[in-house]
C-alpha atoms as a PDB file:
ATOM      1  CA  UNK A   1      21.458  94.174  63.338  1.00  0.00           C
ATOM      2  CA  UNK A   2      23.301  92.671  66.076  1.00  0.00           C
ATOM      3  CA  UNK A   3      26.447  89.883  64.974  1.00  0.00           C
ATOM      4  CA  UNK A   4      27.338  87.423  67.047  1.00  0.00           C
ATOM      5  CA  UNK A   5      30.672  85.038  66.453  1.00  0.00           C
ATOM      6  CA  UNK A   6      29.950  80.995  66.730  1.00  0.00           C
ATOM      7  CA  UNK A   7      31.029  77.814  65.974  1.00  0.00           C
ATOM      8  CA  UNK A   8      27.794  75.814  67.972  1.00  0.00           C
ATOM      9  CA  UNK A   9      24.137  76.150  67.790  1.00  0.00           C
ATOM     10  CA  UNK A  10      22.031  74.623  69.770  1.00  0.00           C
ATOM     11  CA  UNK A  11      18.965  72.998  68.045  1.00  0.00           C
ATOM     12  CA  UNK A  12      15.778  72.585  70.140  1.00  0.00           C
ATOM     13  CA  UNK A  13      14.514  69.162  68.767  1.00  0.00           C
ATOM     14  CA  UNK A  14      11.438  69.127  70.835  1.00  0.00           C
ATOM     15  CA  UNK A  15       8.390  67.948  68.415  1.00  0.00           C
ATOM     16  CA  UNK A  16      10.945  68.410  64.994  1.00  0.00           C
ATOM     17  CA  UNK A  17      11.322  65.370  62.901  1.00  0.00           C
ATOM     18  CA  UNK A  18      14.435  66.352  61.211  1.00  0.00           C
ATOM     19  CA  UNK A  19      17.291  69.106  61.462  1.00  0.00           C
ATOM     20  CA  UNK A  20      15.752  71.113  59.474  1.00  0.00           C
ATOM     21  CA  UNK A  21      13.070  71.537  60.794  1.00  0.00           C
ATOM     22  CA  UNK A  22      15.297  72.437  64.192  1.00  0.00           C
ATOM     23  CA  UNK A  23      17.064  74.867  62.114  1.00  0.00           C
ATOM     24  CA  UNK A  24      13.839  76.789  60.956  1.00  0.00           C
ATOM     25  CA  UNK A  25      12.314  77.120  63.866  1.00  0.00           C
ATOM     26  CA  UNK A  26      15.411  78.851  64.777  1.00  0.00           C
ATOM     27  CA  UNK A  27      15.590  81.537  61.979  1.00  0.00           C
ATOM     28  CA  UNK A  28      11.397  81.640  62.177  1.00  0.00           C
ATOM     29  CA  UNK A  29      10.704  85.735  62.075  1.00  0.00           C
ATOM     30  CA  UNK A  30       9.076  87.045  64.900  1.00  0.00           C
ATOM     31  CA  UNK A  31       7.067  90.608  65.150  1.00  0.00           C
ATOM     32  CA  UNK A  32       8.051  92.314  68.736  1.00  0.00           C
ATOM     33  CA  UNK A  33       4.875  94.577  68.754  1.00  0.00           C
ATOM     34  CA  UNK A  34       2.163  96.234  71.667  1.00  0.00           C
ATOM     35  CA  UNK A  35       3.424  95.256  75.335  1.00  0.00           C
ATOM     36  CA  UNK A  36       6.428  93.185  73.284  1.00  0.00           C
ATOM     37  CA  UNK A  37       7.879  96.337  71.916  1.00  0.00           C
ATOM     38  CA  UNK A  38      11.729  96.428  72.015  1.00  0.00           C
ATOM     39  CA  UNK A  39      13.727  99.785  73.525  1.00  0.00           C
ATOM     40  CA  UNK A  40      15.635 101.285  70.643  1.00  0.00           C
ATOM     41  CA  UNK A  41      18.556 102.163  71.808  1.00  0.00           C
ATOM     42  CA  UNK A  42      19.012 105.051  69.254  1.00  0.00           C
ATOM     43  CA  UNK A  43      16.019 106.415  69.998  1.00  0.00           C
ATOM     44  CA  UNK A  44      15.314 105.646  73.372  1.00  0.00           C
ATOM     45  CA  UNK A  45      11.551 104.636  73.434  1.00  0.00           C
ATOM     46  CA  UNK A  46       9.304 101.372  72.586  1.00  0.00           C
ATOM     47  CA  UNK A  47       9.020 100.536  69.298  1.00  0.00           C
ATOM     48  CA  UNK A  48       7.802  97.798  67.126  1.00  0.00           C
ATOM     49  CA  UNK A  49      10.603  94.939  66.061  1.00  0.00           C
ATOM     50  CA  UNK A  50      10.822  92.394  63.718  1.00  0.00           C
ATOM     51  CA  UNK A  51      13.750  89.562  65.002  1.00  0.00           C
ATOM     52  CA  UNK A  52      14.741  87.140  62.611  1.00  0.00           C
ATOM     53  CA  UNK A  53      18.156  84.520  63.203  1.00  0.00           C
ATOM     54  CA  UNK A  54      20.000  84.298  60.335  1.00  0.00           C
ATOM     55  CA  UNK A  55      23.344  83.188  59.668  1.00  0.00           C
ATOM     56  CA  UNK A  56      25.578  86.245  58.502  1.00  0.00           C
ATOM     57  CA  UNK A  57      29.214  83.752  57.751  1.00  0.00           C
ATOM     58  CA  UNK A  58      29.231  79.819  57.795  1.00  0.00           C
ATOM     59  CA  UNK A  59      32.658  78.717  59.893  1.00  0.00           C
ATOM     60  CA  UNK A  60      34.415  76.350  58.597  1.00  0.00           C
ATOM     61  CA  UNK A  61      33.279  73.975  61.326  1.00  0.00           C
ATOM     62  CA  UNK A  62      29.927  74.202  62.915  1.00  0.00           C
ATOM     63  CA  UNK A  63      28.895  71.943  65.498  1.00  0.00           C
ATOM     64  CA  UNK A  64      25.333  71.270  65.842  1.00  0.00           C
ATOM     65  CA  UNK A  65      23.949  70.312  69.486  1.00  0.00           C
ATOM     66  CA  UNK A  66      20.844  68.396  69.557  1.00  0.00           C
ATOM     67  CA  UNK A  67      18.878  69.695  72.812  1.00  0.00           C
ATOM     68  CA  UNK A  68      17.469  66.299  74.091  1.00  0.00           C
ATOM     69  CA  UNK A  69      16.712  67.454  77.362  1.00  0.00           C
ATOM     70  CA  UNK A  70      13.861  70.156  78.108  1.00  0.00           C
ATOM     71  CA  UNK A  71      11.710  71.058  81.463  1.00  0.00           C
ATOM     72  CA  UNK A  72       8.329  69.707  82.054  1.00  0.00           C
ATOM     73  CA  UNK A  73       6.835  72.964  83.483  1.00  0.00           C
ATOM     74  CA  UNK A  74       4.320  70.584  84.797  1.00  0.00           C
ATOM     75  CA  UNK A  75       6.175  68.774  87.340  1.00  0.00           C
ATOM     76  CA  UNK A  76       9.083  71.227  86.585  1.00  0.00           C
ATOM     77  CA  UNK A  77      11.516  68.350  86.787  1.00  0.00           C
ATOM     78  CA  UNK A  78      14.060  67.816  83.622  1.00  0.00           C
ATOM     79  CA  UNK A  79      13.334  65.421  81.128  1.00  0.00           C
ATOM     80  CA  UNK A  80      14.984  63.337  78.123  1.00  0.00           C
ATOM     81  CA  UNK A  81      13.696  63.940  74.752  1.00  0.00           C
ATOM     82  CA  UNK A  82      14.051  60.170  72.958  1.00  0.00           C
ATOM     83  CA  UNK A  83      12.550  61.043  69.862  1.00  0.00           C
ATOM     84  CA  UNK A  84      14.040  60.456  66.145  1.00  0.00           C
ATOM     85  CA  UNK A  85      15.887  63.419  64.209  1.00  0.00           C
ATOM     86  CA  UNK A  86      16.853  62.531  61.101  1.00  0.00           C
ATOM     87  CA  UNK A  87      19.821  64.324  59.549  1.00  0.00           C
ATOM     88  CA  UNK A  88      21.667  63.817  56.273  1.00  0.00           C
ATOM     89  CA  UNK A  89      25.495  62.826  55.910  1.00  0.00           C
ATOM     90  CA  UNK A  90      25.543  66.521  54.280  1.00  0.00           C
ATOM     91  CA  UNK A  91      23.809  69.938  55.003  1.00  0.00           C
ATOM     92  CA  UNK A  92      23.089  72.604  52.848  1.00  0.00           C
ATOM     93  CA  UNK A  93      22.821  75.884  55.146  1.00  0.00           C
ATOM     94  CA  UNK A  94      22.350  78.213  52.564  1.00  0.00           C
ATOM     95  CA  UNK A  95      18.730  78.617  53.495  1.00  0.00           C
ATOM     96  CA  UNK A  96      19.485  79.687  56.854  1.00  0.00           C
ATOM     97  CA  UNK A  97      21.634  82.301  55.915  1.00  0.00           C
ATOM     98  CA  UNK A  98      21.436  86.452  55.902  1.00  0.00           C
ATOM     99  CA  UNK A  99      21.302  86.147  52.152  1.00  0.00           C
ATOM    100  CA  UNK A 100      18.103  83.915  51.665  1.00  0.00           C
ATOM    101  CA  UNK A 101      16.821  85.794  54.489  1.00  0.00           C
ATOM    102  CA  UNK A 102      16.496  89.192  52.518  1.00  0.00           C
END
């Protein structure tokens, strides 16, 4: 586990509907296996990794930045992201926490 101190996350919004969805994609679990193996550090060789975000400590103020801008890798030139993402006056984060993660 590696812990990391915030107060911002940014929220790639690209093809999400809502926040949530934003947020998911975020703490989505992803298996670091065959030529993605991960160096342990411990003991220092390739091995197979599973990385999952979570959220360890909610601060008392989190500020959420909505990433409307993204590279076309066609043209490779920067470009805005107009689409709709719906958010509620309140947000539960509980489900994006270490605890509903184990």
């Amino acid at each position: 586990n590696r812990e990391e101190h915030f107060m911002n996350i940014d929220c790639q919004i690209r093809g999400k509907s809502d926040i949530h969805e934003a947020l998911a994609t975020m703490c989505e679990v992803e298996v670091m296996e065959g030529d993605n193996k991960v160096n342990c550090e411990r003991c220092k060789k390739n091995t197979d990794t599973v990385l999952q975000t979570a959220i360890s400590r909610l601060p008392n103020m989190l500020v959420l930045s909505l990433k409307r801008f993204d590279l076309d890798y066609n043209t490779f030139e920067t470009v805005k992201i107009n689409s709709r993402c719906s958010f509620d006056q309140t947000l539960n984060m509980k489900r994006y926490t270490l605890e509903a993660a184990e």
